[in-house]
Protein backbone atom coordinates (compact mmCIF):
# COMPACT_ATOMS: atom_id res chain seq x y z
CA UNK A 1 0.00 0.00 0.00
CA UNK A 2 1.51 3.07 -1.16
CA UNK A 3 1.61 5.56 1.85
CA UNK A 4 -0.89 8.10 0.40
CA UNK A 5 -3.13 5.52 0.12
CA UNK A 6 -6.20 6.02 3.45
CA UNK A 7 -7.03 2.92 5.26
CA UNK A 8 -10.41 1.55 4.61
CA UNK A 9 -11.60 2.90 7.60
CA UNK A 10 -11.01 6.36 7.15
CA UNK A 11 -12.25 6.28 3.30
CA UNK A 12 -15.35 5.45 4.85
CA UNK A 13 -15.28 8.12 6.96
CA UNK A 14 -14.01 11.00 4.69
CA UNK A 15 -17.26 9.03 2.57
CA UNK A 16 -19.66 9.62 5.34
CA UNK A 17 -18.35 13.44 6.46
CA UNK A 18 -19.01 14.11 2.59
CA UNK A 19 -22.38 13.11 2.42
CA UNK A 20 -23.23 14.88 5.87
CA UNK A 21 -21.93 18.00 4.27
CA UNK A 22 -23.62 17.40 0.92
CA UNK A 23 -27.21 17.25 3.12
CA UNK A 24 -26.13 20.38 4.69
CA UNK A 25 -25.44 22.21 1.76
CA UNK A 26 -28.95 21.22 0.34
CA UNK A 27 -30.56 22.15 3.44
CA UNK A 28 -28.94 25.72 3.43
CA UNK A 29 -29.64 26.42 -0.13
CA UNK A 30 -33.35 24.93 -0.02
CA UNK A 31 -33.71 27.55 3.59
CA UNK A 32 -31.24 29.62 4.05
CA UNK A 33 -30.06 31.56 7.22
CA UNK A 34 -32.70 32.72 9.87
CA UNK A 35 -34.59 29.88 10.98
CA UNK A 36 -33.92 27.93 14.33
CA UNK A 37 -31.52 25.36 15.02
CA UNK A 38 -34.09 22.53 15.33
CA UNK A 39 -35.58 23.77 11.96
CA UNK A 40 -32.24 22.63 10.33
CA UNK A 41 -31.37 20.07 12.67
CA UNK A 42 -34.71 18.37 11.64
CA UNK A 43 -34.15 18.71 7.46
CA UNK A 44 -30.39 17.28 8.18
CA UNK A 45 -31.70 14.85 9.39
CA UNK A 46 -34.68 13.73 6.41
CA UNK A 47 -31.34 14.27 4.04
CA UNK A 48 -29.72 11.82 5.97
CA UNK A 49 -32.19 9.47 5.73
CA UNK A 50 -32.69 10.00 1.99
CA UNK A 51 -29.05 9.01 1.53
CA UNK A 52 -29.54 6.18 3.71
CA UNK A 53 -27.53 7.32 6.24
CA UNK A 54 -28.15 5.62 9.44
CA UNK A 55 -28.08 8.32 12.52
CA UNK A 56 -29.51 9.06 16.07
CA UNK A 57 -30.81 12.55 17.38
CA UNK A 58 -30.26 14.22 20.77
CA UNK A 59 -28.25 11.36 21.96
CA UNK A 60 -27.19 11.64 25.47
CA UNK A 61 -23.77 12.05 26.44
CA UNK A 62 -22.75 10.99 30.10
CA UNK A 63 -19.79 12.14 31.73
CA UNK A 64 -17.00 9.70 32.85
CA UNK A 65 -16.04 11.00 35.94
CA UNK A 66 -13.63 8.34 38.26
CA UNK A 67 -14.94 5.20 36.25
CA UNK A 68 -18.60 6.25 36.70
CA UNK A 69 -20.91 7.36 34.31
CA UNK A 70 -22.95 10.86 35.73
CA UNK A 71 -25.77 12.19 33.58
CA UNK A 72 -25.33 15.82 33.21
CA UNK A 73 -27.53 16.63 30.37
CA UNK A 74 -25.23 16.70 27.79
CA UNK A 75 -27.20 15.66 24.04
CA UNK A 76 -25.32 15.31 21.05
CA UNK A 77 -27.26 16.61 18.16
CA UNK A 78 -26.86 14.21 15.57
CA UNK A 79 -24.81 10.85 15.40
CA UNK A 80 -24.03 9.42 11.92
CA UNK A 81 -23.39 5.88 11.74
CA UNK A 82 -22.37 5.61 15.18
CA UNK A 83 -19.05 7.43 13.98
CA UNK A 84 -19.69 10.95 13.29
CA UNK A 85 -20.99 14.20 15.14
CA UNK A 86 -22.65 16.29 14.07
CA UNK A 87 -23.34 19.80 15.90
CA UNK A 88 -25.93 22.31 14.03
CA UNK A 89 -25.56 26.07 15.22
CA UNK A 90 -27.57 29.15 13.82
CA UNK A 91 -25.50 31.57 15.30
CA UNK A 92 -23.35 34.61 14.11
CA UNK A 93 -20.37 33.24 14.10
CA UNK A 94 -18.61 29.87 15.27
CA UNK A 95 -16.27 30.58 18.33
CA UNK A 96 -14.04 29.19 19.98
CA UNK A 97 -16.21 27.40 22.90
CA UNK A 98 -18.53 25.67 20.14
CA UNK A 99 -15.23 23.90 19.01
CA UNK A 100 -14.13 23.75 22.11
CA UNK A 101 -17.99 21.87 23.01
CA UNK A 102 -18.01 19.31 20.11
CA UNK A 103 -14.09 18.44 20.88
CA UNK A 104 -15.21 17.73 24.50
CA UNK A 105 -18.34 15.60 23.08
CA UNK A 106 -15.73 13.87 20.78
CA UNK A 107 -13.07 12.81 23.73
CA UNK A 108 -16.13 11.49 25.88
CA UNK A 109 -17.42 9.65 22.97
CA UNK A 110 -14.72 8.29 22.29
CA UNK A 111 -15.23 8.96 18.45
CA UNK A 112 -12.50 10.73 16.48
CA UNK A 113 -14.50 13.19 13.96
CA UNK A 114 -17.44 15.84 14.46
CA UNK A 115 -18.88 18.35 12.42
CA UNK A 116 -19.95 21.64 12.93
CA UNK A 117 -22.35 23.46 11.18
CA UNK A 118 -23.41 26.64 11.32
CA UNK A 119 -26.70 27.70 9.27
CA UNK A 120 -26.43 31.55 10.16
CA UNK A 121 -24.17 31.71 7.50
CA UNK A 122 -24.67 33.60 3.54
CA UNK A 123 -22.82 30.35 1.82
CA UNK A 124 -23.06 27.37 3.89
CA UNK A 125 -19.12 26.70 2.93
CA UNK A 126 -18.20 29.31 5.25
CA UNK A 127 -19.89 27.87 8.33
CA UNK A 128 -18.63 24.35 7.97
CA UNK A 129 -15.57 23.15 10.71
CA UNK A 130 -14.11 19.82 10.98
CA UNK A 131 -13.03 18.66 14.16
CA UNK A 132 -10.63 15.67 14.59
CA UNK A 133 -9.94 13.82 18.10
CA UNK A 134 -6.55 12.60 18.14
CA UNK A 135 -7.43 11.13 21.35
């Protein structure tokens, strides 16, 4: 394997971010900026579905705290395929605590990419951030 070559693994997860951005991209150009978050959160998730995406909404996140598991509200927007999060914002700009909030959701997850993406945004392009956990 030539070492430019991506494992499996993470072809199907660059495969999977793509799609999650295509939907959001659709759902941005179909509505636009100005509506609520659960407005967008809700037509991610029918384009999700329509590409056969499997995902979860509002999943809760505990917090490992000395090997126990405390429920302290945290939800995770959206899941994709058990590997993915995805964090929907309508806000005027993405700073530094919303990264700061999906990396934390990431390291108690235990999963290694999330998504962030902002709706209050002219071109949806502009209000999309990858965030990697390298645990």
């Amino acid at each position: 394997m030539d070492m430019f070559d991506l494992d499996p693994g993470q072809q199907r997860l660059d495969g999977i971010t793509e799609k999650i951005i295509g939907a959001a991209i659709s759902v941005h150009r179909e509505l636009g900026p100005g509506l609520l978050e659960s407005a967008y959160e809700e037509c991610v998730c029918f384009e999700l579905s329509q590409l056969g995406l499997a995902f979860e909404r509002q999943v809760p996140l505990p917090v490992r705290y000395k090997e126990v598991k405390l429920d302290c509200g945290y939800r995770m927007d959206i899941v994709v395929e058990r590997l993915v999060i995805v964090e929907i914002k309508a806000v005027e700009r993405i700073i530094p605590v919303h990264e700061a909030q999906l990396l934390s959701y990431l390291k108690l997850a235990r999963l290694r990419v999330g998504l962030l993406l902002n709706f209050h945004t002219p071109v949806m392009k502009s209000g999309l951030k990858r965030i990697v956990n390298n645990f």
